[in-house]
C-alpha atoms as a PDB file:
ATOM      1  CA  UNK A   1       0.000   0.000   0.000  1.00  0.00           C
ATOM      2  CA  UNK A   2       2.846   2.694   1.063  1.00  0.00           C
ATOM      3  CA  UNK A   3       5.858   3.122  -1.986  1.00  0.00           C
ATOM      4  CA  UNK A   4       7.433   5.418   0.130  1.00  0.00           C
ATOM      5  CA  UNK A   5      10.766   4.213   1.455  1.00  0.00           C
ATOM      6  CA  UNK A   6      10.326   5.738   5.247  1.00  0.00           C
ATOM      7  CA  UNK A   7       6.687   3.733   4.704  1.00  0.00           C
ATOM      8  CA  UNK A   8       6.549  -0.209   5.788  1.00  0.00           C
ATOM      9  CA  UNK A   9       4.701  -1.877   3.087  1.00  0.00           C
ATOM     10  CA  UNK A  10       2.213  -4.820   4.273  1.00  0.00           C
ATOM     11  CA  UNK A  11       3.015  -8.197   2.556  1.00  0.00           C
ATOM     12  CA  UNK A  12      -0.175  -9.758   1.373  1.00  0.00           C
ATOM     13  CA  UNK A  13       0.525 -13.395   2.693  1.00  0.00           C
ATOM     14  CA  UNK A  14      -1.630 -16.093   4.461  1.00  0.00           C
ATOM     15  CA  UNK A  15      -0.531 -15.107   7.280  1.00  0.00           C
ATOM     16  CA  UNK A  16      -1.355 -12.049   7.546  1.00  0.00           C
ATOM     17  CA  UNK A  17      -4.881 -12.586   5.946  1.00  0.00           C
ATOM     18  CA  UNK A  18      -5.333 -14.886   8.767  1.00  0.00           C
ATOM     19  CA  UNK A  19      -4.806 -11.764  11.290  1.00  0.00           C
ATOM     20  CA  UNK A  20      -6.588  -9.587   9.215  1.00  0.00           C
ATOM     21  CA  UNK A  21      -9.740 -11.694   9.654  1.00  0.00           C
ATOM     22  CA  UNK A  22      -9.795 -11.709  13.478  1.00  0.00           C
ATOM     23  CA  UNK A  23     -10.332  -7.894  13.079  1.00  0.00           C
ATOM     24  CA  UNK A  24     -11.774  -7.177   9.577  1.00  0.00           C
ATOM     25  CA  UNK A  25     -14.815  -9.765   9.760  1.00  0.00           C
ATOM     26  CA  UNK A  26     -15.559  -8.716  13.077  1.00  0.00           C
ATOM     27  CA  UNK A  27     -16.042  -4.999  11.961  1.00  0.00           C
ATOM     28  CA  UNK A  28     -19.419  -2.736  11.822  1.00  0.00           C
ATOM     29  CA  UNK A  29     -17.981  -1.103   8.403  1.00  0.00           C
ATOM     30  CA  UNK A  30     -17.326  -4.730   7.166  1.00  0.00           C
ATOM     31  CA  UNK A  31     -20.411  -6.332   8.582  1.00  0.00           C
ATOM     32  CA  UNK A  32     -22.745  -3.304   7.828  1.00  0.00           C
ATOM     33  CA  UNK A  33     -21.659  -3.041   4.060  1.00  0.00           C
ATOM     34  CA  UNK A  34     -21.464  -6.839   3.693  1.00  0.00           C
ATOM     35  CA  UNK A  35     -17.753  -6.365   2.257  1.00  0.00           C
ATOM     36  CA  UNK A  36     -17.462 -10.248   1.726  1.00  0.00           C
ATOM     37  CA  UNK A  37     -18.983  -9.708  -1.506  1.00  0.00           C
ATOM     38  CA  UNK A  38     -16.970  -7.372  -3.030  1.00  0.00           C
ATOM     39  CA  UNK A  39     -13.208  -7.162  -3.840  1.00  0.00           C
ATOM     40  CA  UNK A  40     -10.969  -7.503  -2.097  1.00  0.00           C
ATOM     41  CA  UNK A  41     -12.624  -9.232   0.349  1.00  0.00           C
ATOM     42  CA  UNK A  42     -10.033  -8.349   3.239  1.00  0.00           C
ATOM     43  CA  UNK A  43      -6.240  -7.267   4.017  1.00  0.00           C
ATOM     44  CA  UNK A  44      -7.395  -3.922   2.777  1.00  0.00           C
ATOM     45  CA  UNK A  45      -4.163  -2.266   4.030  1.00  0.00           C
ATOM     46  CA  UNK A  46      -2.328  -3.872   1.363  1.00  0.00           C
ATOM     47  CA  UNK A  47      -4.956  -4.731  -1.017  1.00  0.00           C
ATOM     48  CA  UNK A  48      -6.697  -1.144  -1.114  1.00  0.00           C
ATOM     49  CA  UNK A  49     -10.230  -0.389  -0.462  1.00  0.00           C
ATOM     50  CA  UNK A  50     -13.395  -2.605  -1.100  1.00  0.00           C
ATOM     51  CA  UNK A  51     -14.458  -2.160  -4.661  1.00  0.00           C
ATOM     52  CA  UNK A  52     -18.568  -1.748  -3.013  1.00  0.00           C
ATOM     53  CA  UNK A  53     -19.708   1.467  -3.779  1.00  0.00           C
ATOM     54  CA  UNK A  54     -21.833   3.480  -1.407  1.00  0.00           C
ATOM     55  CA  UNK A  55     -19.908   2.599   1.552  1.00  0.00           C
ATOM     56  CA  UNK A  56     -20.139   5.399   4.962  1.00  0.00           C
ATOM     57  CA  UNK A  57     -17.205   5.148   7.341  1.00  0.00           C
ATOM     58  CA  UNK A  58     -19.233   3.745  10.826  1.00  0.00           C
ATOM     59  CA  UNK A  59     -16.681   1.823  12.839  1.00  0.00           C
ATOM     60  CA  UNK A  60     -13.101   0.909  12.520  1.00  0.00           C
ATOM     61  CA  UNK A  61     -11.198  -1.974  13.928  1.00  0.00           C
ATOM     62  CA  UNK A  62      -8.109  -1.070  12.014  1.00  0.00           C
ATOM     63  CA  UNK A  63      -6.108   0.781  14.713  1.00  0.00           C
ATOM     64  CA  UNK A  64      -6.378  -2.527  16.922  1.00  0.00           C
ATOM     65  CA  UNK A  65      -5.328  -4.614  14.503  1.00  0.00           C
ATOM     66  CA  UNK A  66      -2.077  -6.534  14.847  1.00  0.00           C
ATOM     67  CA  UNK A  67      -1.281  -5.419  11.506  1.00  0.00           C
ATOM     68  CA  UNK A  68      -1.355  -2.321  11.896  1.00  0.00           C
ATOM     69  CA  UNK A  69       0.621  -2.369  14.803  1.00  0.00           C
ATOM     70  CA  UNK A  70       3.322  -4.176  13.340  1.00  0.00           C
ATOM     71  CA  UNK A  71       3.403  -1.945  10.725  1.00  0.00           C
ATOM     72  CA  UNK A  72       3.203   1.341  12.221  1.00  0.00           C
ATOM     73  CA  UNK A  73       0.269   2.320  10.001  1.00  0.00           C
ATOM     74  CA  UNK A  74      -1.750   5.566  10.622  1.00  0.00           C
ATOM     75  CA  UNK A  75      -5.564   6.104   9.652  1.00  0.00           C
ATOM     76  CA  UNK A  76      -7.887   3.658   9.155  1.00  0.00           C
ATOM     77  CA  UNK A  77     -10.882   2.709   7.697  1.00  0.00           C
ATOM     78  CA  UNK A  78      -8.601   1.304   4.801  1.00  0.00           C
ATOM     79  CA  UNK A  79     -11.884  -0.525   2.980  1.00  0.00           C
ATOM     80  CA  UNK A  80     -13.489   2.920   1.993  1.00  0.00           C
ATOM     81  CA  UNK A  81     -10.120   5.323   1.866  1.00  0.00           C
ATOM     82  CA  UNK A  82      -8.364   5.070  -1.535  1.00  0.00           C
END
């Protein structure tokens, strides 16, 4: 997602798609928009935001995510924000 060196980029492995749906699925954005349906389905920090359309930022799990931690990433709601 970041292509700035002083940026961490998020690999888009297993394993990490495996953290990503302890927080993701569990979301109200995620659950409210149904964003299993659309792509991509999850890892939006590396993947970029859900291709639904329509979407309203209501609740973000992103800054507890292990992810995000790991990563030092700022924001959030990385489904909706481009």
């Amino acid at each position: 997602m970041f292509d700035s060196p002083n940026k961490p980029v998020v690999e888009i492995s297993e394993e990490n798609r495996q953290i990503c749906r302890k927080y993701c699925l569990n979301c109200q954005n995620y659950q409210k928009h149904d964003l299993s349906k659309f792509q991509p389905a999850e890892l939006f920090c590396a993947c970029g935001q859900s291709s639904a359309t329509g979407m309203k930022m209501i609740g973000c799990f992103c800054q507890g995510c292990e992810i995000y931690l790991k990563h030092h990433l700022r924001g959030g709601y990385f489904c909706v924000r481009r």
